[in-house]
Protein backbone atom coordinates (compact mmCIF):
# COMPACT_ATOMS: atom_id res chain seq x y z
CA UNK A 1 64.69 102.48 39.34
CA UNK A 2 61.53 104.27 41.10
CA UNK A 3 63.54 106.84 42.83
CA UNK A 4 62.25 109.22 45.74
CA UNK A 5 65.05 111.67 47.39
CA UNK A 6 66.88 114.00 45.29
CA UNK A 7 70.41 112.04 45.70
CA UNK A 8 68.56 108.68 44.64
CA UNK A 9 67.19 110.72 41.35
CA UNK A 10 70.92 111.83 40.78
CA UNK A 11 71.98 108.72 40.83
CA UNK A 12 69.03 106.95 38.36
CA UNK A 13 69.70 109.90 35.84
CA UNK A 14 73.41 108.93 35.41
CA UNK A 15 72.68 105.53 35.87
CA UNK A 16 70.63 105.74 32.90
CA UNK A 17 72.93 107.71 30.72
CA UNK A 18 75.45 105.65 31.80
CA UNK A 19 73.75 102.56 30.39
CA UNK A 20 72.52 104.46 27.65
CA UNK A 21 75.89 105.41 26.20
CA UNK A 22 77.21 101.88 26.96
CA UNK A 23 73.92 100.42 25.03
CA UNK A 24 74.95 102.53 22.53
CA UNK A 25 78.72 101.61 22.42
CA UNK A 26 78.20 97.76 22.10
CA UNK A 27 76.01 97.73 19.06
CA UNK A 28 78.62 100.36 17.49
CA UNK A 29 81.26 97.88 18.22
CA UNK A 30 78.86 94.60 17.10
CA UNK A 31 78.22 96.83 13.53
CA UNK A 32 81.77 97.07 13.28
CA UNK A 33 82.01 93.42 13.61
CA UNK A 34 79.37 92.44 11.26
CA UNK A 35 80.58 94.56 8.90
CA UNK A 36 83.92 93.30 9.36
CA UNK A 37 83.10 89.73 8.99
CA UNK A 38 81.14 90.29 6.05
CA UNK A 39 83.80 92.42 3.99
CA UNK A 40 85.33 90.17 1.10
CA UNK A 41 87.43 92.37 -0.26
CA UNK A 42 88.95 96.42 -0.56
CA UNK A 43 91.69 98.41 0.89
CA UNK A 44 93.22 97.55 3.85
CA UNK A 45 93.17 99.44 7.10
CA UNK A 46 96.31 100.53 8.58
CA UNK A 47 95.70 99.09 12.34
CA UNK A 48 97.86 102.14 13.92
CA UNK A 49 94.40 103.78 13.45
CA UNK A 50 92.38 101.16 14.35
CA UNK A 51 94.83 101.26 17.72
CA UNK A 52 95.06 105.15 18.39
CA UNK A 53 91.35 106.28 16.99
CA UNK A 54 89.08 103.34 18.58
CA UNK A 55 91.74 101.85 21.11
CA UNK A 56 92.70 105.58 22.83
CA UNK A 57 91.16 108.54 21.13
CA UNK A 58 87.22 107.54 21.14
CA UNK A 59 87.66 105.99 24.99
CA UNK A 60 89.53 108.71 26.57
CA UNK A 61 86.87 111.23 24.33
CA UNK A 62 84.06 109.36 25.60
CA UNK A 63 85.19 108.49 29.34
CA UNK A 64 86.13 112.24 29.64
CA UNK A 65 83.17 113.80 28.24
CA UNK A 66 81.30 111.12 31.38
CA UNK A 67 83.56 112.56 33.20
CA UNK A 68 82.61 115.76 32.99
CA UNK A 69 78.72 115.72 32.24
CA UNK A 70 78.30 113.58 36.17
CA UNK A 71 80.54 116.39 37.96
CA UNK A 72 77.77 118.09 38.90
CA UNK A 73 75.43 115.04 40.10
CA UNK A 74 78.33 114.63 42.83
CA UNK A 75 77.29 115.32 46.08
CA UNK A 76 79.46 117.63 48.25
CA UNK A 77 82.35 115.50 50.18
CA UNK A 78 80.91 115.48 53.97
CA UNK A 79 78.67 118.06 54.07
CA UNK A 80 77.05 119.45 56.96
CA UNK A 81 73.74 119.49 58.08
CA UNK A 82 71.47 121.99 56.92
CA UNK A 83 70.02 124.34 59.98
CA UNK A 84 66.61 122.66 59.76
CA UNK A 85 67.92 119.22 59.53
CA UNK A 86 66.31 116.03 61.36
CA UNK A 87 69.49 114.31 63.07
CA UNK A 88 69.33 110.46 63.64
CA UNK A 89 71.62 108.19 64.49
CA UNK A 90 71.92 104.64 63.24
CA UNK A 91 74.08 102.55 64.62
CA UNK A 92 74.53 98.48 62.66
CA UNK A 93 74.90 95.36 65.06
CA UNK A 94 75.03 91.89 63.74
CA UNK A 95 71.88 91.73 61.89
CA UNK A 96 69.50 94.46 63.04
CA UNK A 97 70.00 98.13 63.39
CA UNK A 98 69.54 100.25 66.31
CA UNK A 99 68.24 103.98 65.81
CA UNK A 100 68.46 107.03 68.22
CA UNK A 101 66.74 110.39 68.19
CA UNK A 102 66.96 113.02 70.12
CA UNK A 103 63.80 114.14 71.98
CA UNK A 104 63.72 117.70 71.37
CA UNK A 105 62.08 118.60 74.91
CA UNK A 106 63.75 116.78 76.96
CA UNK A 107 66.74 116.46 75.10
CA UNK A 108 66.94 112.84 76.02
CA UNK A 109 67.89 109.90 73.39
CA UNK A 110 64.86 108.23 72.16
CA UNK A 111 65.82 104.40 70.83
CA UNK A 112 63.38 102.19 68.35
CA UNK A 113 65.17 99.87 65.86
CA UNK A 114 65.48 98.30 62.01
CA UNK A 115 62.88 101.01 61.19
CA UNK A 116 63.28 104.89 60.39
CA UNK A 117 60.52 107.29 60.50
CA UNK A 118 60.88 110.84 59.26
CA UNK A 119 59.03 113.59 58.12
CA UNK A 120 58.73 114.51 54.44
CA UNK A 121 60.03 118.00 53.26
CA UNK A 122 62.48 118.20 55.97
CA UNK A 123 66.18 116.95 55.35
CA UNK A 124 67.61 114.20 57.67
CA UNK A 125 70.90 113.64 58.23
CA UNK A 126 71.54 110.43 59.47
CA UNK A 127 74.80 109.63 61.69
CA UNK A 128 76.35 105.82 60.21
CA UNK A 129 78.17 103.86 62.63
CA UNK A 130 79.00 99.78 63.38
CA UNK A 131 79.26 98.01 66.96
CA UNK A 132 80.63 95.23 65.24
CA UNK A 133 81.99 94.55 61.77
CA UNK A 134 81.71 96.36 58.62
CA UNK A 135 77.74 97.02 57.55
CA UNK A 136 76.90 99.02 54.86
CA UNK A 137 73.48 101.45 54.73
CA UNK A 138 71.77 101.44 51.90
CA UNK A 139 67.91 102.66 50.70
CA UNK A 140 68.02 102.71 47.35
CA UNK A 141 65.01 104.99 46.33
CA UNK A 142 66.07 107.27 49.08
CA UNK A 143 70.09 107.71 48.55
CA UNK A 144 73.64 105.71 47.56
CA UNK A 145 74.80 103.36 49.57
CA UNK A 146 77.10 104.79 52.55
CA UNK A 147 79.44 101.88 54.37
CA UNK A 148 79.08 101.76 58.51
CA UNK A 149 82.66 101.57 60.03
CA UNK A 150 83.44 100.33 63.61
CA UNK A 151 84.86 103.13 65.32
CA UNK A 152 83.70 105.90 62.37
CA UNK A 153 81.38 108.20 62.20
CA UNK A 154 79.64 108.71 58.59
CA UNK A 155 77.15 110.31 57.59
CA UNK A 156 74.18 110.60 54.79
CA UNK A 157 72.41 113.38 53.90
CA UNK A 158 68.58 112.08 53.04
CA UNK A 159 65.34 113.37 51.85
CA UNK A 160 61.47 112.16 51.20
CA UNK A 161 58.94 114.47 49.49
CA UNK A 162 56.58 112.72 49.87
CA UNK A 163 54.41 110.08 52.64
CA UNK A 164 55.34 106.44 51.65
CA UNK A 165 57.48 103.39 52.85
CA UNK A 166 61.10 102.53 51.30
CA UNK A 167 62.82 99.36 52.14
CA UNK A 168 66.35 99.47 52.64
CA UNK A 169 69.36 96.78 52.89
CA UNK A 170 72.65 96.07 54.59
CA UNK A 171 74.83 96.03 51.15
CA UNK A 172 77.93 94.61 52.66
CA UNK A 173 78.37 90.94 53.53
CA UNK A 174 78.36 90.98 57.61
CA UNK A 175 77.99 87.54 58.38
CA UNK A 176 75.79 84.91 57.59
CA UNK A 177 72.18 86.72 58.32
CA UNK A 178 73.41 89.31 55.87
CA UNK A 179 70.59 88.64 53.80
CA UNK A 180 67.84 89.13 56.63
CA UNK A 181 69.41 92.70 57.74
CA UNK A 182 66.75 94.90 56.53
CA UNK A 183 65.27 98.03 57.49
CA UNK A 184 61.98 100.09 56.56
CA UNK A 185 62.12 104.18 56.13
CA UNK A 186 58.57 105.35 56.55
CA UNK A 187 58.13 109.09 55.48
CA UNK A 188 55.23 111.06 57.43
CA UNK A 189 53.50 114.24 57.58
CA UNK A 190 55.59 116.61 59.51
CA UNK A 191 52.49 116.62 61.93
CA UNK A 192 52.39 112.66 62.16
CA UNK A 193 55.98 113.11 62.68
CA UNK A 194 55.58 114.94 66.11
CA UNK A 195 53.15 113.16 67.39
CA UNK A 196 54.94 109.67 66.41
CA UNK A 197 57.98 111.31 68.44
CA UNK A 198 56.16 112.57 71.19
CA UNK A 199 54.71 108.96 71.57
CA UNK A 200 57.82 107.56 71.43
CA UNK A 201 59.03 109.51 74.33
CA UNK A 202 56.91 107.39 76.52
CA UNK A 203 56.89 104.40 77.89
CA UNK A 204 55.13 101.18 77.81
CA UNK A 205 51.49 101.43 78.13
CA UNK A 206 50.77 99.25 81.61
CA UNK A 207 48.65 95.90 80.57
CA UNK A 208 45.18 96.13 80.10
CA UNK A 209 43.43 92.70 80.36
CA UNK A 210 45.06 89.36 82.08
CA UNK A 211 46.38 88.05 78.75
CA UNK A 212 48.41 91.28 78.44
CA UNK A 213 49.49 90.68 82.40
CA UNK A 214 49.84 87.06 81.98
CA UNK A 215 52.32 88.21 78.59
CA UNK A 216 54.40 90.76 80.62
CA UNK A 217 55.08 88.55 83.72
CA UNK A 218 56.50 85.59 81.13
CA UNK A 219 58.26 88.11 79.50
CA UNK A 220 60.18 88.87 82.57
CA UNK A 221 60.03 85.49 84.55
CA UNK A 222 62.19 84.06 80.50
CA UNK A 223 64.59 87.06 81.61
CA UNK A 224 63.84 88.83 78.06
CA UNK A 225 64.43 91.61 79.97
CA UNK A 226 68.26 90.74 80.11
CA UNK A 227 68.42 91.91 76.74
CA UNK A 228 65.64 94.08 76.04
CA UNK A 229 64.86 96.98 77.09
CA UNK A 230 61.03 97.78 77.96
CA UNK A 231 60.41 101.13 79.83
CA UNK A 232 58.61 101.32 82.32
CA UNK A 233 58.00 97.43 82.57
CA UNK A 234 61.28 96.67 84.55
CA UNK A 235 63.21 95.72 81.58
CA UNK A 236 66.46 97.78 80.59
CA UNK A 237 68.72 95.49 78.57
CA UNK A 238 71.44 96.87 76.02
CA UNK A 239 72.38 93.45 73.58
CA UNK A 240 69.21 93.61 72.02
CA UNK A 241 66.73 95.88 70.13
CA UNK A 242 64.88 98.35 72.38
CA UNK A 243 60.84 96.61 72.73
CA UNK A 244 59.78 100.00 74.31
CA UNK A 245 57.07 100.38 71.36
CA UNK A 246 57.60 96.79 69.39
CA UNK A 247 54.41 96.73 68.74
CA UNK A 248 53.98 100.20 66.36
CA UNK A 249 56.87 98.85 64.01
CA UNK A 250 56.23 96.95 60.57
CA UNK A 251 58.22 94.19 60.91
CA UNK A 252 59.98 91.65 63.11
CA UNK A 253 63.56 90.58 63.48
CA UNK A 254 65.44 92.95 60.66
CA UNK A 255 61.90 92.47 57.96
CA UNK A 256 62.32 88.67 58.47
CA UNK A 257 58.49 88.71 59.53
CA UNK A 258 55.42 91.35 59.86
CA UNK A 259 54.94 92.35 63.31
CA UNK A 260 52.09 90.57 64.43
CA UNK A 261 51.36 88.89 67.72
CA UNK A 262 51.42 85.70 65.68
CA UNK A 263 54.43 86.22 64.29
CA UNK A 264 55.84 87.30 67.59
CA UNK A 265 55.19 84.07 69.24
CA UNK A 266 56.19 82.29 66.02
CA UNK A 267 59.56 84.27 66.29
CA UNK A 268 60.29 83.73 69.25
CA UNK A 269 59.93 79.88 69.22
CA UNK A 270 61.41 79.61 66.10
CA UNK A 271 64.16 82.18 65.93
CA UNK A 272 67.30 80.18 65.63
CA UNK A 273 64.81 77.99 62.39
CA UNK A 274 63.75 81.63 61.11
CA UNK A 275 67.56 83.47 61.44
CA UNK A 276 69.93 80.88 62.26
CA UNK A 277 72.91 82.50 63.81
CA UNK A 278 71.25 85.46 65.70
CA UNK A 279 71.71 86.60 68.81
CA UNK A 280 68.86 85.09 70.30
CA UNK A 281 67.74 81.47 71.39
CA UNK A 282 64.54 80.24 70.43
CA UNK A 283 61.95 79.97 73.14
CA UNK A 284 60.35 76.76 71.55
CA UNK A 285 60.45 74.98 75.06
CA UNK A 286 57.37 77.36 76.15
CA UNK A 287 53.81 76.20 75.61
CA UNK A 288 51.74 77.96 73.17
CA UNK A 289 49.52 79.91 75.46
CA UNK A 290 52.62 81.29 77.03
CA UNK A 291 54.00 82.70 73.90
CA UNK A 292 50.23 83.53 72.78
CA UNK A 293 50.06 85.80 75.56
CA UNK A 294 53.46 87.05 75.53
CA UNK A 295 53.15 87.79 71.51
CA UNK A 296 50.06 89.85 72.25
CA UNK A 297 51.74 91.86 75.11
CA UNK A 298 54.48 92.83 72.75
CA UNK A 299 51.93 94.17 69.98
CA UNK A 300 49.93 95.62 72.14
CA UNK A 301 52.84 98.21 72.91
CA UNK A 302 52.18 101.08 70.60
């Protein structure tokens, strides 16, 4: 109800007439009641216009003249991008969500995940698509909900005026970590934007101190790199989220935790306690300096 992007206002104005005139309805029909259970005696109502005036006449009336009034708070059936339109790709796995741009220099994909970053003022058109089952993408203060398909290509015209974060939801039951499959849209300066994507485009800072070594070479020696992909540390796996710059994102595992190097070594011992069902063992057999140093490698990539 604290809507942001145009489509997400279209869609709290109607909601609110729509609630309004059904407010509005009941206590008409709970009058009518009262009054009816408190009338002793006087002439009695033919119920052919009871039937045809409140039964068919006053719906159809009232459903039509709905109708009507929200025609113009539809949004256009598929509609293309607009010329200046930010394109990004979001694909849904079983339960985190993998997001592509397109690095406008090199014209090379550039993948982060269960977070979306675009700049305010500037439309974004976001390409909706499963690798698994059915999903369904949904930011409420942002826009409706849009289902993911296997196989399909949707799409979902968005919009933020303004800086701010907006959490969003996988609004179709996927399995049973349907509940933890959230993502963040952050909106940023068109300035913060650029340089967010031209950092992005790189890859993982080299370690800087022997924790940060000591991190790296578990992460690889626990073969993390089987299903992550790090660039430029060796580590180019596809089942997993890309790691490349982990350690810039809000949160861990879908929004299950805040990205911290805490929490990173907490998630990875605990993963299967924290998100039972995902793809991804928990790591509880290594000591705690081991995932110390390992959590603090992964935040340190920015």
């Amino acid at each position: 109800m604290h809507s942001v992007g145009d489509a997400a206002r279209a869609i709290e104005t109607v909601t609110w007439v729509l609630l309004g005139g059904g407010t509005a309805i009941f206590a008409g029909t709970m009058l009518l009641l009262a009054w009816a259970l408190r009338r002793q005696t006087g002439r009695r109502v033919d119920a052919r216009l009871w039937i045809w005036g409140a039964g068919v006449a006053f719906p159809a009336t009232a459903l039509a003249a709905l109708f009507a009034w929200s025609l113009p708070f539809t949004p256009p059936w598929k509609p293309a991008p607009p010329p200046d339109a930010l394109v990004v790709a979001v694909k849904a796995h079983m339960w985190w969500w993998e997001v592509r741009y397109r690095d406008p220099a090199s014209g090379t994909d550039i993948v982060t995940a269960n977070e979306i970053r675009i700049p305010v003022g500037r439309p974004v058109y976001l390409a909706l698509t499963s690798a698994d089952v059915i999903h369904s993408f949904w930011v409420p203060q942002l826009a409706g909900k849009m289902d993911m398909l296997p196989g399909r290509m949707q799409h979902l015209l968005v919009s933020a005026p303004e800086p701010g974060v907006w959490r969003g939801q996988c609004a179709e039951f996927c399995g049973e970590q349907h509940a933890r499959m959230a993502l963040h849209v952050v909106g940023l300066e068109p300035q913060a934007f650029d340089a967010w994507l031209a950092g992005q485009v790189q890859p993982a800072a080299a370690p800087a101190s022997p924790l940060l070594q000591q991190g790296r070479a578990a992460f690889l020696a626990q073969r993390c790199n089987a299903c992550h992909t790090v660039r430029g540390a060796d580590a180019d796996g596809r089942l997993g989220p890309d790691l490349t710059h982990v350690g810039s994102r809000l949160h861990l595992g879908a929004g299950t935790l805040p990205n911290t190097a805490q929490a990173s070594a907490q998630w990875m011992a605990h993963v299967q306690q924290l998100k039972p069902g995902a793809r991804m063992p928990s790591y509880d057999r290594l000591d705690d300096p081991t995932l110390r140093a390992i959590g603090a490698w992964l935040e340190s990539l920015q």
